[in-house]
Protein backbone atom coordinates (compact mmCIF):
# COMPACT_ATOMS: atom_id res chain seq x y z
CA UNK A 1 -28.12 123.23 -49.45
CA UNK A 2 -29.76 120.30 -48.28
CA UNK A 3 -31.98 120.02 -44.52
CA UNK A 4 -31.32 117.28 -42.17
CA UNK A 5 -34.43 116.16 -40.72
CA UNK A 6 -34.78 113.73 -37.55
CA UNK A 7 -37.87 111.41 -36.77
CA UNK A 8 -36.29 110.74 -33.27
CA UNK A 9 -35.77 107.10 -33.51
CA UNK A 10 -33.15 104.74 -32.41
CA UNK A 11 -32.18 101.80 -32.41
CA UNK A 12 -32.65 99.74 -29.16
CA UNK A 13 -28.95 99.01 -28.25
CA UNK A 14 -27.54 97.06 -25.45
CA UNK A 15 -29.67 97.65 -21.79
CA UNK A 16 -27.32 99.20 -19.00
CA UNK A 17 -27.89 97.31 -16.28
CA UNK A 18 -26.95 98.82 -13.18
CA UNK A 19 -25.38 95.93 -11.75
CA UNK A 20 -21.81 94.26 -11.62
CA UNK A 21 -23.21 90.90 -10.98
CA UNK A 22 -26.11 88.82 -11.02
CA UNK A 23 -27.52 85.58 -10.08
CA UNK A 24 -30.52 83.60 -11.90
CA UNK A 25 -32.58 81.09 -10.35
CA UNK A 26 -35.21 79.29 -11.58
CA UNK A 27 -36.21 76.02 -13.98
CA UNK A 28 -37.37 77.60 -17.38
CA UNK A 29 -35.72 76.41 -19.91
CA UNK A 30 -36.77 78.90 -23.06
CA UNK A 31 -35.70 82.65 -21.12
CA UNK A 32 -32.83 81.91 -19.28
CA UNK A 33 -30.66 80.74 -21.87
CA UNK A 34 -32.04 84.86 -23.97
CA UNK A 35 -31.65 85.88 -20.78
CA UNK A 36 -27.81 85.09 -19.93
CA UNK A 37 -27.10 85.43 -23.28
CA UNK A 38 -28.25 89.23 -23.14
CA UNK A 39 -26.65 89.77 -19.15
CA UNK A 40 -23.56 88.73 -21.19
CA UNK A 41 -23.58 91.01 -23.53
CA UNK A 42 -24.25 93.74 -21.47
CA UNK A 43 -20.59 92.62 -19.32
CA UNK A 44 -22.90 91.28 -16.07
CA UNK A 45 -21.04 88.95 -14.18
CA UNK A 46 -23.41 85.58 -13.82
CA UNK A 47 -22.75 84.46 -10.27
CA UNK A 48 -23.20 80.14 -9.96
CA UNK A 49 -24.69 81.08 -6.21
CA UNK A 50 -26.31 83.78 -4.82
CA UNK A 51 -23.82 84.94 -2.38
CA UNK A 52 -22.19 88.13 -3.04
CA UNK A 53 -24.59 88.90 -5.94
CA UNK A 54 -25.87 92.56 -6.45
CA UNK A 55 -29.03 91.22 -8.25
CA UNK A 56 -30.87 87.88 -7.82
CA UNK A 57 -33.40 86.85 -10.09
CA UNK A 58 -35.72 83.69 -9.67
CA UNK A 59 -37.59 82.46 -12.78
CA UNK A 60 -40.71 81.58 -11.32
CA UNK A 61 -42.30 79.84 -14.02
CA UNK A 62 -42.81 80.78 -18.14
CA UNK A 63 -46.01 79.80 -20.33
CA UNK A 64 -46.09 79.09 -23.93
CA UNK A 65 -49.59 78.65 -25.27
CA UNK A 66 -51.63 78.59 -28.77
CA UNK A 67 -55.39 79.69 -29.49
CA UNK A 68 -57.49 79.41 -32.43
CA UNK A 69 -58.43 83.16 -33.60
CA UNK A 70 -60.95 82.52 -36.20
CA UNK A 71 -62.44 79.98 -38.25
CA UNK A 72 -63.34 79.64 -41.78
CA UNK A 73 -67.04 79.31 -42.41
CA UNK A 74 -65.89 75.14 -42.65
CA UNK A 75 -64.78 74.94 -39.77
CA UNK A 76 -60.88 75.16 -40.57
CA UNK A 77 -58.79 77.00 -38.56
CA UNK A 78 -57.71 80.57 -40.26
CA UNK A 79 -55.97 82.37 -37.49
CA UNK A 80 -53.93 81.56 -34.54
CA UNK A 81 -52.62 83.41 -31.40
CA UNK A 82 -49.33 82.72 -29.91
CA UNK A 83 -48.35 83.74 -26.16
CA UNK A 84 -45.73 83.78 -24.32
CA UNK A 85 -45.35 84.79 -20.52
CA UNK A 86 -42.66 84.88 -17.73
CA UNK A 87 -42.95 85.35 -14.13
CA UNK A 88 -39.88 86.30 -12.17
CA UNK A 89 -39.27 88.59 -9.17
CA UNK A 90 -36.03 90.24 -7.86
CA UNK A 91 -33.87 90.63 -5.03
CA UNK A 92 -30.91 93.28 -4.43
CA UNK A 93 -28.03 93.30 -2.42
CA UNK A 94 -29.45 94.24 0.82
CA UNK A 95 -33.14 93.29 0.31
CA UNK A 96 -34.23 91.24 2.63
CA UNK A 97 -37.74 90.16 1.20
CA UNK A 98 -38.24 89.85 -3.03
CA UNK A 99 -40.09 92.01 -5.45
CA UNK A 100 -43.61 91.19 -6.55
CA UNK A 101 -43.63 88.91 -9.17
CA UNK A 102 -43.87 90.21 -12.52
CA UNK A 103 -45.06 88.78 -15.73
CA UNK A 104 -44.02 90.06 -19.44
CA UNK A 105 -46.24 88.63 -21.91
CA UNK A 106 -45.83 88.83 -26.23
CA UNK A 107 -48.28 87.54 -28.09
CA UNK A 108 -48.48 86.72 -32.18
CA UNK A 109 -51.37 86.15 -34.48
CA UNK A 110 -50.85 84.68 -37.87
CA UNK A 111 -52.78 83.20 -40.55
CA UNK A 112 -53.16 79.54 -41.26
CA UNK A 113 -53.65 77.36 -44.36
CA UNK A 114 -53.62 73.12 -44.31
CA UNK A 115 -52.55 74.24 -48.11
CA UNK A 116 -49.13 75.78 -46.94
CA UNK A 117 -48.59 73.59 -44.13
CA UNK A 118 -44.50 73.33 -44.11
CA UNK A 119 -44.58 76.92 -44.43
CA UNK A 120 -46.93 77.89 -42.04
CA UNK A 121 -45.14 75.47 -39.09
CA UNK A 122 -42.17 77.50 -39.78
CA UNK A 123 -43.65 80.74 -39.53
CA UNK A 124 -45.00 79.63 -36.67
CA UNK A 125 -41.54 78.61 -34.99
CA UNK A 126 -40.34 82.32 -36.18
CA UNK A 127 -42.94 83.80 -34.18
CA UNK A 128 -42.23 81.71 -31.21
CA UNK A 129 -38.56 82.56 -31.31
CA UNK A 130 -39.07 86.15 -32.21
CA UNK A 131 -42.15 86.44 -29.08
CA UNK A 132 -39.22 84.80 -26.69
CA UNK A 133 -36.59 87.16 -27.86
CA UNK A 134 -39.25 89.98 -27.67
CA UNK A 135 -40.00 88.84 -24.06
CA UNK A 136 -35.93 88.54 -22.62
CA UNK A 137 -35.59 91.98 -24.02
CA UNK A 138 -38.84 93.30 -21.69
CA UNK A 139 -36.80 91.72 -19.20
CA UNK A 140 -33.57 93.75 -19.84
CA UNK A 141 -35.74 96.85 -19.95
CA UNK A 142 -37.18 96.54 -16.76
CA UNK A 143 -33.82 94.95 -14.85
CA UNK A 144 -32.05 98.22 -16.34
CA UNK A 145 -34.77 100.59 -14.26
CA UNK A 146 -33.85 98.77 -11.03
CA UNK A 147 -31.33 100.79 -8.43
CA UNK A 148 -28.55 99.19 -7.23
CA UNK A 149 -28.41 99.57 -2.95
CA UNK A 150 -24.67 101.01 -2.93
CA UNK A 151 -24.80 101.01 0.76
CA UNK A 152 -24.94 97.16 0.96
CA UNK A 153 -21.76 96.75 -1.99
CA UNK A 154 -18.79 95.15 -0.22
């Protein structure tokens, strides 16, 4: 006989977004192409205006940025730190001011070597991709705890 054991984890599948349609605002030019791409998926309606939109979201501004970690005892760089922030609020159907702004934020540290220097730029555009991918997902997450007003649906 053999026992089935679970640890209890799962896969993070598609967000439910509680909305039929949506509208994005906003001039960033890294998130809102993950960010569409992911609405899509998850059969949202983008809206080209915000009339008539159950959800409007304004991308306030997003921020990629690099620090030195640590240094070698010559002075050479041996770790960095990658960031990456957005700031966007929301608006329902039926709102009549916006959300807070909120800001998700992923951040990377790697090693560094002038020795490996193709290799390390290219882990280094992984991370970035992977810390903006990481970042429209925290989006998803947090647009799929939002409540729809059904009183204010057509």
């Amino acid at each position: 006989m053999i026992g089935l054991t679970a640890c209890g984890f799962h896969l993070r599948g598609v967000s439910v977004i509680p909305f039929e349609s949506i509208f994005i605002s906003g001039n960033t030019l890294i998130i809102s192409k993950d960010l569409r791409k992911s609405l899509i998926t998850s059969n949202v309606k983008l809206l080209s205006s915000a009339e008539g939109a159950e959800l409007q979201i304004e991308l306030i501004g997003e921020e990629s940025e690099k620090r030195i970690l640590s240094l070698a005892s010559v002075g050479t760089v041996n770790e960095y730190e990658l960031f990456y922030r957005v700031h966007y609020r929301t608006k329902t159907l039926g709102q009549v001011t916006w959300s807070p702004v909120s800001t998700i934020e992923s951040k990377r540290d790697y090693t560094y070597s002038d020795a490996n220097l193709l290799a390390k730029n290219t882990e280094e555009d992984k991370l970035n991709e992977h810390i903006q991918k990481d970042v429209a997902s925290g989006v998803m997450r947090r647009l799929s705890t939002l409540k729809p007003d059904y009183n204010s649906r057509p």
